[in-house]
C-alpha atoms as a PDB file:
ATOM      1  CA  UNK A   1      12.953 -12.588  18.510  1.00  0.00           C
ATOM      2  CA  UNK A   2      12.529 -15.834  17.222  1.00  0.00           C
ATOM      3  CA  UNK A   3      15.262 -18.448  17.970  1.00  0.00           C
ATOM      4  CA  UNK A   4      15.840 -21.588  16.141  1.00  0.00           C
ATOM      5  CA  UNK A   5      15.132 -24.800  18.009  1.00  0.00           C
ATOM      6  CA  UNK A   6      18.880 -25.199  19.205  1.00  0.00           C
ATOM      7  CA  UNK A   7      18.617 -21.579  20.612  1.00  0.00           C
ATOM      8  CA  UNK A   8      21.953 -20.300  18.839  1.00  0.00           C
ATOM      9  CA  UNK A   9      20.856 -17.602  16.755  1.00  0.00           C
ATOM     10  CA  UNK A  10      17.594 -15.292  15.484  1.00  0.00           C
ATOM     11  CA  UNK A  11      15.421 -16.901  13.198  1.00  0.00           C
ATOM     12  CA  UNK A  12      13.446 -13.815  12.886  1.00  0.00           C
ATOM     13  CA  UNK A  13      13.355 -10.101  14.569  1.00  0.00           C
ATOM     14  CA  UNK A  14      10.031  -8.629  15.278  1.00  0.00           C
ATOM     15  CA  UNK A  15      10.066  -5.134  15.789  1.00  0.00           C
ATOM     16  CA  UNK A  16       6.978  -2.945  16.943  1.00  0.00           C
ATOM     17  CA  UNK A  17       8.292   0.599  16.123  1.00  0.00           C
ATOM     18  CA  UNK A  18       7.816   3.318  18.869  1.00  0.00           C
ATOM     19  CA  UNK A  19       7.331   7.247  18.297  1.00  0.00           C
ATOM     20  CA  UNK A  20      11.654   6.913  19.370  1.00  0.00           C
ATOM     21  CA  UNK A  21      12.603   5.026  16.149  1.00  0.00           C
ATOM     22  CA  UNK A  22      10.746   6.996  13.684  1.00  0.00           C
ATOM     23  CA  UNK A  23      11.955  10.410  15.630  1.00  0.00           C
ATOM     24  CA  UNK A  24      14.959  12.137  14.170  1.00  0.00           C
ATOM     25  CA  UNK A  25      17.943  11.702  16.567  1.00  0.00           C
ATOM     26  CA  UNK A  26      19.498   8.799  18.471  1.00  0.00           C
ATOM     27  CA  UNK A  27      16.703   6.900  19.299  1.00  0.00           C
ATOM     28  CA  UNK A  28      16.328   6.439  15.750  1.00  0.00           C
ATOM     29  CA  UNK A  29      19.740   5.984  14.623  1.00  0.00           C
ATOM     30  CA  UNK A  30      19.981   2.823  16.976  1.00  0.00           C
ATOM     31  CA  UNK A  31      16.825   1.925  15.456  1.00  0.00           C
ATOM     32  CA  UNK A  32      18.514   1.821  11.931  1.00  0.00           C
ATOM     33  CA  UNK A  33      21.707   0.094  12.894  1.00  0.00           C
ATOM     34  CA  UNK A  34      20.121  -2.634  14.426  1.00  0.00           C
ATOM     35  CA  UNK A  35      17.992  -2.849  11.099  1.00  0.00           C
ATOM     36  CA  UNK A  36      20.823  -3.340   9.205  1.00  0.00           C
ATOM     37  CA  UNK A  37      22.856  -5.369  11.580  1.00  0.00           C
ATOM     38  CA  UNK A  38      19.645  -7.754  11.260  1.00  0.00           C
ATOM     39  CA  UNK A  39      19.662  -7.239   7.695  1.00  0.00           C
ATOM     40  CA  UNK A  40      23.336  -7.988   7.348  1.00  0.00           C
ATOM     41  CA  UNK A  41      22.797 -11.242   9.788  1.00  0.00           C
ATOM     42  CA  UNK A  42      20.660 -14.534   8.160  1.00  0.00           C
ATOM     43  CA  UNK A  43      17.974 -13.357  10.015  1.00  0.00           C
ATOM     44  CA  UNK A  44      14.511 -12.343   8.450  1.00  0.00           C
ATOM     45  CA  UNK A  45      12.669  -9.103   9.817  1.00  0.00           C
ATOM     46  CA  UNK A  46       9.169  -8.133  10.548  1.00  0.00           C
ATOM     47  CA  UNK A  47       8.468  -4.469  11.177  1.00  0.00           C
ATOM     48  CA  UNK A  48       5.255  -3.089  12.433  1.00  0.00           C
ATOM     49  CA  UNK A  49       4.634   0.444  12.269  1.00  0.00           C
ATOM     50  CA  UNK A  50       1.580   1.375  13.534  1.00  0.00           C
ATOM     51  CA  UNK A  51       2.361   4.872  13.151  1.00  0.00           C
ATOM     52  CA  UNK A  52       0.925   7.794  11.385  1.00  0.00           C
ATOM     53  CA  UNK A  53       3.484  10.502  11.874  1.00  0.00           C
ATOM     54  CA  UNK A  54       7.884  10.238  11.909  1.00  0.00           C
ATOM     55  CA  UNK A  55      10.572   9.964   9.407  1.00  0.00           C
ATOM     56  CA  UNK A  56      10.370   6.445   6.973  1.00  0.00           C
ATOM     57  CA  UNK A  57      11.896   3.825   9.182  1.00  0.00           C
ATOM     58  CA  UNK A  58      11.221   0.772   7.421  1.00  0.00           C
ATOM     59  CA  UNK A  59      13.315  -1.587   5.197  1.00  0.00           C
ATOM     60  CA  UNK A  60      11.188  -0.813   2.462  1.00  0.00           C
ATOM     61  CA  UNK A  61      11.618   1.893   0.358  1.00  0.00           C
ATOM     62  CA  UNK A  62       9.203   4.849   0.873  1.00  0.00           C
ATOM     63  CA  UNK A  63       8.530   4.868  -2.623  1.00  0.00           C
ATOM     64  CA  UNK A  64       6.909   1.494  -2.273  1.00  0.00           C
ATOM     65  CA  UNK A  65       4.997   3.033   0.253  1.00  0.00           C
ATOM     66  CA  UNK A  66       3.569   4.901  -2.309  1.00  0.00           C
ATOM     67  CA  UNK A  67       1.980   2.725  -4.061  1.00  0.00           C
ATOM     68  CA  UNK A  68      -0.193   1.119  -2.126  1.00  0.00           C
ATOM     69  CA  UNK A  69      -2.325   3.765  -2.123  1.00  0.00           C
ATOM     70  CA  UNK A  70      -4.149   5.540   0.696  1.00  0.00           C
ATOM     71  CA  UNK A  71      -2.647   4.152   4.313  1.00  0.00           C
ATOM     72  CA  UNK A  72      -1.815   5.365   7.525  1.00  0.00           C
ATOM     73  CA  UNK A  73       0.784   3.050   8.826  1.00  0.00           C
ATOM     74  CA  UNK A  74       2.291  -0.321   6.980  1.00  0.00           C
ATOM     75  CA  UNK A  75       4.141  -3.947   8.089  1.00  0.00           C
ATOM     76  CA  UNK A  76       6.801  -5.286   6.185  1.00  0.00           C
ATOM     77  CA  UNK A  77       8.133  -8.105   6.242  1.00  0.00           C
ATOM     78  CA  UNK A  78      11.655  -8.969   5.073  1.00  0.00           C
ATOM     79  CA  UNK A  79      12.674 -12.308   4.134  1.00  0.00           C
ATOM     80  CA  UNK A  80      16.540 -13.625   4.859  1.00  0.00           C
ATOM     81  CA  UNK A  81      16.036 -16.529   2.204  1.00  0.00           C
ATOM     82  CA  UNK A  82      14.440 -13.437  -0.496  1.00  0.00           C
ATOM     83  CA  UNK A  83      16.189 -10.275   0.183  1.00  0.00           C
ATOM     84  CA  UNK A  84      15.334  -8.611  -2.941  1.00  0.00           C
ATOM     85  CA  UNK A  85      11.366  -8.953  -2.226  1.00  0.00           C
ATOM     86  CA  UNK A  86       9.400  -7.095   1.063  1.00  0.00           C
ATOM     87  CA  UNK A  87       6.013  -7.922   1.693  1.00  0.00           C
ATOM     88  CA  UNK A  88       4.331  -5.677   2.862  1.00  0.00           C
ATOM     89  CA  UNK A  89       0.748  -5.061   4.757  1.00  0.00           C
ATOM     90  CA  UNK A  90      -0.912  -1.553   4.527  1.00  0.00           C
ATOM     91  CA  UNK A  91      -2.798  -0.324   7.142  1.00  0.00           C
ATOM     92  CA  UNK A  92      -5.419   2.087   7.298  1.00  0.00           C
ATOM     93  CA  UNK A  93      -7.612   3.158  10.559  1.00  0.00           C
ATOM     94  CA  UNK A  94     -10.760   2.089   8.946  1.00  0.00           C
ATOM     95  CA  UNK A  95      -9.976  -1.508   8.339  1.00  0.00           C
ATOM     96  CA  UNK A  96      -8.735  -4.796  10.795  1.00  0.00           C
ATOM     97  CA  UNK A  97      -5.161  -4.818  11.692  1.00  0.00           C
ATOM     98  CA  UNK A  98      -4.210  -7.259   9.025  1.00  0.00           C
ATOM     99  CA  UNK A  99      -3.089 -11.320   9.795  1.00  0.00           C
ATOM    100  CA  UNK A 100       0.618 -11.528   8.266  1.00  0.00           C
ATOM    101  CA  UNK A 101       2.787 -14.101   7.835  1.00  0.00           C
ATOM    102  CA  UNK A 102       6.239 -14.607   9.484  1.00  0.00           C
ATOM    103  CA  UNK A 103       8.821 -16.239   7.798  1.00  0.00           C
ATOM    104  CA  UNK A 104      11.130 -19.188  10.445  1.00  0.00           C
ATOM    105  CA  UNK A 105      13.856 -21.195   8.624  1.00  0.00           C
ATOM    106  CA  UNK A 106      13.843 -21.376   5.281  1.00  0.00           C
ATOM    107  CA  UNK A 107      12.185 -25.159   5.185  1.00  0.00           C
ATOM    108  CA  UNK A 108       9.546 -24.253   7.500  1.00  0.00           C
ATOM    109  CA  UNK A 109       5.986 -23.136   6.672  1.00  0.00           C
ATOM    110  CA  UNK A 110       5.080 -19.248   8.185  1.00  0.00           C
ATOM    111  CA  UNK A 111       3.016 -19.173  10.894  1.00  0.00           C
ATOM    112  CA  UNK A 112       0.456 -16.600  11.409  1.00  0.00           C
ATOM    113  CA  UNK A 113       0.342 -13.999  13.580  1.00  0.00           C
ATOM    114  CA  UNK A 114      -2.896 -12.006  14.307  1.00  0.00           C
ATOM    115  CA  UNK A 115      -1.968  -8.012  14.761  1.00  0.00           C
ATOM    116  CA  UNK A 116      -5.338  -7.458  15.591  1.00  0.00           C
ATOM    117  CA  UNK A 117      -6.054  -9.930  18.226  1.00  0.00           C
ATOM    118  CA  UNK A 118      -2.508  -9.097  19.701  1.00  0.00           C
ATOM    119  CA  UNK A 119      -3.331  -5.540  19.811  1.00  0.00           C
ATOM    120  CA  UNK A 120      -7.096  -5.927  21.256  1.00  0.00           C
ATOM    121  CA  UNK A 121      -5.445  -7.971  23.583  1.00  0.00           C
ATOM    122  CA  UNK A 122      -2.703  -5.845  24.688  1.00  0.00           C
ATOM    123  CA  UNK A 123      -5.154  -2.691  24.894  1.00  0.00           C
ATOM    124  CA  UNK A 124      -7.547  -4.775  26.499  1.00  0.00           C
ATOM    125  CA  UNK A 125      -4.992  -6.284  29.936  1.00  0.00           C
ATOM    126  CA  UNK A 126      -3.658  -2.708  30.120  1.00  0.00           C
ATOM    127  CA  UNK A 127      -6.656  -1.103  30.666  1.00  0.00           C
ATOM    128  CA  UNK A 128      -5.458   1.748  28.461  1.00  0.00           C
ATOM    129  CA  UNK A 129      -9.541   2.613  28.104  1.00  0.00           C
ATOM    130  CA  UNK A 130      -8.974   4.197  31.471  1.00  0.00           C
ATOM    131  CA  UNK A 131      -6.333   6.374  30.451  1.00  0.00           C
ATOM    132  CA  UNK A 132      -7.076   7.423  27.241  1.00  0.00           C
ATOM    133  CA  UNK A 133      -9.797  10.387  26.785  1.00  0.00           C
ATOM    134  CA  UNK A 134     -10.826   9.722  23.342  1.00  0.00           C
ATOM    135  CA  UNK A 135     -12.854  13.361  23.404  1.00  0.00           C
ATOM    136  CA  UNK A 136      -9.350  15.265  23.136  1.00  0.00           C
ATOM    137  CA  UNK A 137      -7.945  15.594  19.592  1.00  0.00           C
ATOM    138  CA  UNK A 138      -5.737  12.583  18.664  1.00  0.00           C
ATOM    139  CA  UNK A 139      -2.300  14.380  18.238  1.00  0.00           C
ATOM    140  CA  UNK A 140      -1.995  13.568  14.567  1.00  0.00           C
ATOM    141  CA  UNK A 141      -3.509  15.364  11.152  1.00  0.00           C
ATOM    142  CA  UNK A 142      -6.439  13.146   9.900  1.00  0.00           C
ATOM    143  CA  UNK A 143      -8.244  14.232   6.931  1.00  0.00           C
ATOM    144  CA  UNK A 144     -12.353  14.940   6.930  1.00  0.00           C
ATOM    145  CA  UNK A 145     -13.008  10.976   5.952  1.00  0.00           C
ATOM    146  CA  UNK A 146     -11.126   9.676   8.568  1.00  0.00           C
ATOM    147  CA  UNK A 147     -12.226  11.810  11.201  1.00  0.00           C
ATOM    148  CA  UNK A 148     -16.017  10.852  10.398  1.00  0.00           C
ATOM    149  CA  UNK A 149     -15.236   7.655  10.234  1.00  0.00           C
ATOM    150  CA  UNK A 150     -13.159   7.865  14.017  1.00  0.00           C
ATOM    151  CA  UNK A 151     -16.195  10.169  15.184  1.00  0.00           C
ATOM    152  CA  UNK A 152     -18.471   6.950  14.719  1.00  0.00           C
ATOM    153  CA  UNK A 153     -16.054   4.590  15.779  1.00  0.00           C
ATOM    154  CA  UNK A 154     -15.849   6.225  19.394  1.00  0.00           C
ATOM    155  CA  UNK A 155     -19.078   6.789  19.593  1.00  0.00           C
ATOM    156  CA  UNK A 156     -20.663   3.329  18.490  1.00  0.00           C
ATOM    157  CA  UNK A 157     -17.959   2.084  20.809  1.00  0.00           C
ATOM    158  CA  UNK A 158     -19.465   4.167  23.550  1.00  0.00           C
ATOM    159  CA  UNK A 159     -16.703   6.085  23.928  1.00  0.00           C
ATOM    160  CA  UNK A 160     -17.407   9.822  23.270  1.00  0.00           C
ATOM    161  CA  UNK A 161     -21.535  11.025  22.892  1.00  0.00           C
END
Protein backbone atom coordinates (compact mmCIF):
# COMPACT_ATOMS: atom_id res chain seq x y z
CA UNK A 1 0.00 0.00 0.00
CA UNK A 2 0.80 3.38 -0.57
CA UNK A 3 0.07 5.91 2.24
CA UNK A 4 -0.23 9.56 1.87
CA UNK A 5 2.48 11.66 3.48
CA UNK A 6 0.42 12.16 6.82
CA UNK A 7 0.07 8.29 6.97
CA UNK A 8 -3.88 8.34 7.48
CA UNK A 9 -5.15 6.50 4.68
CA UNK A 10 -4.19 4.36 1.20
CA UNK A 11 -3.19 6.35 -1.55
CA UNK A 12 -2.97 3.34 -3.66
CA UNK A 13 -3.33 -0.69 -3.21
CA UNK A 14 -0.95 -2.84 -5.07
CA UNK A 15 -1.96 -6.21 -5.38
CA UNK A 16 0.22 -9.14 -6.90
CA UNK A 17 -2.50 -11.84 -7.41
CA UNK A 18 -1.64 -15.44 -6.21
CA UNK A 19 -2.99 -18.87 -7.74
CA UNK A 20 -5.58 -18.29 -4.15
CA UNK A 21 -7.36 -15.19 -5.58
CA UNK A 22 -7.99 -16.34 -9.00
CA UNK A 23 -9.09 -19.99 -7.47
CA UNK A 24 -12.79 -20.53 -7.03
CA UNK A 25 -13.60 -20.57 -3.26
CA UNK A 26 -12.71 -18.40 -0.27
CA UNK A 27 -9.45 -17.44 -1.02
CA UNK A 28 -10.92 -15.72 -3.82
CA UNK A 29 -13.96 -14.33 -2.42
CA UNK A 30 -11.73 -12.31 0.14
CA UNK A 31 -9.83 -11.42 -2.81
CA UNK A 32 -12.98 -9.71 -4.37
CA UNK A 33 -14.26 -8.00 -1.28
CA UNK A 34 -11.25 -6.35 -0.58
CA UNK A 35 -11.35 -5.23 -4.37
CA UNK A 36 -14.35 -3.60 -3.90
CA UNK A 37 -13.88 -2.34 -0.43
CA UNK A 38 -10.75 -0.56 -2.21
CA UNK A 39 -12.87 0.34 -4.97
CA UNK A 40 -15.58 1.74 -2.77
CA UNK A 41 -12.68 3.68 -0.61
CA UNK A 42 -10.75 6.96 -2.51
CA UNK A 43 -8.13 4.75 -3.05
CA UNK A 44 -6.71 3.87 -6.61
CA UNK A 45 -5.74 0.10 -7.41
CA UNK A 46 -3.03 -1.62 -9.26
CA UNK A 47 -3.48 -5.31 -9.98
CA UNK A 48 -0.86 -7.56 -11.34
CA UNK A 49 -1.75 -10.81 -12.57
CA UNK A 50 0.92 -12.63 -13.74
CA UNK A 51 -1.14 -15.54 -14.24
CA UNK A 52 -2.06 -17.76 -17.07
CA UNK A 53 -4.72 -20.00 -15.64
CA UNK A 54 -7.95 -19.07 -12.79
CA UNK A 55 -11.24 -17.43 -12.92
CA UNK A 56 -11.14 -13.33 -14.15
CA UNK A 57 -10.16 -11.55 -11.00
CA UNK A 58 -9.49 -8.20 -12.13
CA UNK A 59 -11.44 -4.87 -11.99
CA UNK A 60 -11.58 -4.87 -15.54
CA UNK A 61 -14.02 -6.46 -17.40
CA UNK A 62 -12.97 -9.74 -19.14
CA UNK A 63 -14.35 -8.53 -22.18
CA UNK A 64 -11.72 -5.85 -22.26
CA UNK A 65 -9.45 -8.52 -21.88
CA UNK A 66 -10.43 -9.47 -25.08
CA UNK A 67 -9.38 -7.08 -26.95
CA UNK A 68 -6.10 -6.70 -26.54
CA UNK A 69 -5.43 -9.45 -28.42
CA UNK A 70 -3.16 -12.44 -27.82
CA UNK A 71 -1.85 -12.31 -23.88
CA UNK A 72 -1.18 -14.51 -21.19
CA UNK A 73 -1.62 -12.49 -18.11
CA UNK A 74 -2.55 -8.47 -17.86
CA UNK A 75 -2.05 -5.30 -15.12
CA UNK A 76 -4.62 -2.93 -14.60
CA UNK A 77 -4.58 -0.17 -13.15
CA UNK A 78 -7.58 1.63 -11.63
CA UNK A 79 -7.66 5.19 -11.01
CA UNK A 80 -9.73 6.73 -7.76
CA UNK A 81 -9.74 10.31 -9.48
CA UNK A 82 -11.10 8.27 -13.14
CA UNK A 83 -13.20 5.41 -12.17
CA UNK A 84 -14.84 4.95 -15.39
CA UNK A 85 -11.31 4.36 -17.29
CA UNK A 86 -8.71 1.09 -16.44
CA UNK A 87 -5.50 1.06 -17.93
CA UNK A 88 -4.39 -1.70 -18.57
CA UNK A 89 -0.87 -3.55 -19.53
CA UNK A 90 -1.00 -6.93 -21.46
CA UNK A 91 1.41 -9.35 -20.94
CA UNK A 92 2.61 -12.02 -22.96
CA UNK A 93 5.66 -14.59 -22.12
CA UNK A 94 7.56 -13.51 -25.09
CA UNK A 95 7.94 -9.88 -24.32
CA UNK A 96 9.51 -7.62 -21.03
CA UNK A 97 7.28 -7.37 -18.10
CA UNK A 98 6.00 -3.98 -19.00
CA UNK A 99 7.03 -0.40 -16.89
CA UNK A 100 3.46 0.97 -15.66
CA UNK A 101 2.50 3.82 -14.10
CA UNK A 102 0.95 4.21 -10.58
CA UNK A 103 -1.33 6.75 -9.89
CA UNK A 104 -0.59 8.80 -5.85
CA UNK A 105 -2.93 11.75 -5.09
CA UNK A 106 -4.66 13.19 -7.57
CA UNK A 107 -2.08 16.41 -7.91
CA UNK A 108 0.85 14.28 -8.02
CA UNK A 109 2.70 13.01 -11.11
CA UNK A 110 2.81 8.74 -11.34
CA UNK A 111 5.81 7.31 -10.63
CA UNK A 112 7.11 4.36 -12.38
CA UNK A 113 7.43 1.15 -11.35
CA UNK A 114 9.57 -1.47 -13.25
CA UNK A 115 7.67 -5.12 -13.14
CA UNK A 116 10.48 -6.49 -14.75
CA UNK A 117 13.34 -5.36 -12.72
CA UNK A 118 11.14 -6.11 -9.55
CA UNK A 119 10.54 -9.52 -10.71
CA UNK A 120 14.32 -10.32 -11.92
CA UNK A 121 15.06 -9.09 -8.72
CA UNK A 122 12.81 -11.01 -6.60
CA UNK A 123 13.64 -14.35 -8.63
CA UNK A 124 17.08 -13.45 -8.51
CA UNK A 125 17.54 -12.98 -4.02
CA UNK A 126 15.34 -16.09 -3.77
CA UNK A 127 17.33 -18.24 -5.57
CA UNK A 128 14.20 -19.80 -7.05
CA UNK A 129 16.80 -21.11 -10.07
CA UNK A 130 17.62 -23.74 -7.51
CA UNK A 131 14.27 -24.91 -7.05
CA UNK A 132 12.73 -24.76 -10.14
CA UNK A 133 13.48 -27.72 -12.80
CA UNK A 134 12.64 -25.96 -15.89
CA UNK A 135 12.90 -29.62 -17.87
CA UNK A 136 9.41 -30.69 -16.25
CA UNK A 137 6.31 -29.41 -18.09
CA UNK A 138 5.21 -25.96 -16.78
CA UNK A 139 1.72 -26.89 -15.30
CA UNK A 140 -0.20 -24.70 -17.70
CA UNK A 141 -1.54 -25.27 -21.58
CA UNK A 142 0.81 -23.24 -23.91
CA UNK A 143 0.18 -23.39 -27.49
CA UNK A 144 3.05 -24.69 -30.22
CA UNK A 145 4.45 -20.81 -30.56
CA UNK A 146 4.90 -20.33 -27.15
CA UNK A 147 6.39 -23.45 -26.30
CA UNK A 148 9.18 -22.88 -29.10
CA UNK A 149 9.66 -19.78 -28.08
CA UNK A 150 10.04 -21.09 -23.98
CA UNK A 151 12.15 -24.12 -25.48
CA UNK A 152 14.79 -21.37 -26.61
CA UNK A 153 14.38 -19.24 -23.81
CA UNK A 154 15.59 -22.08 -21.30
CA UNK A 155 17.95 -23.18 -23.30
CA UNK A 156 19.80 -19.87 -24.42
CA UNK A 157 19.45 -19.19 -20.73
CA UNK A 158 21.32 -22.37 -20.05
CA UNK A 159 18.74 -23.82 -18.41
CA UNK A 160 17.57 -27.08 -20.11
CA UNK A 161 20.07 -28.69 -23.24
Amino acid sequence: DIIDRAGERIVTAIELLSPINKARGEGRARYLDKQQNVLRGRASLVEIDLLKGGEHTLVVPSTSLARLGSHHSAICVWRAALPLNCEIYAVRMQRRLPRIRIPLQPDDADIVLDIQTVFSHCYDAARYDLDIDYRSSPGIPLDTEDTAWLTAHLRAEGLIS
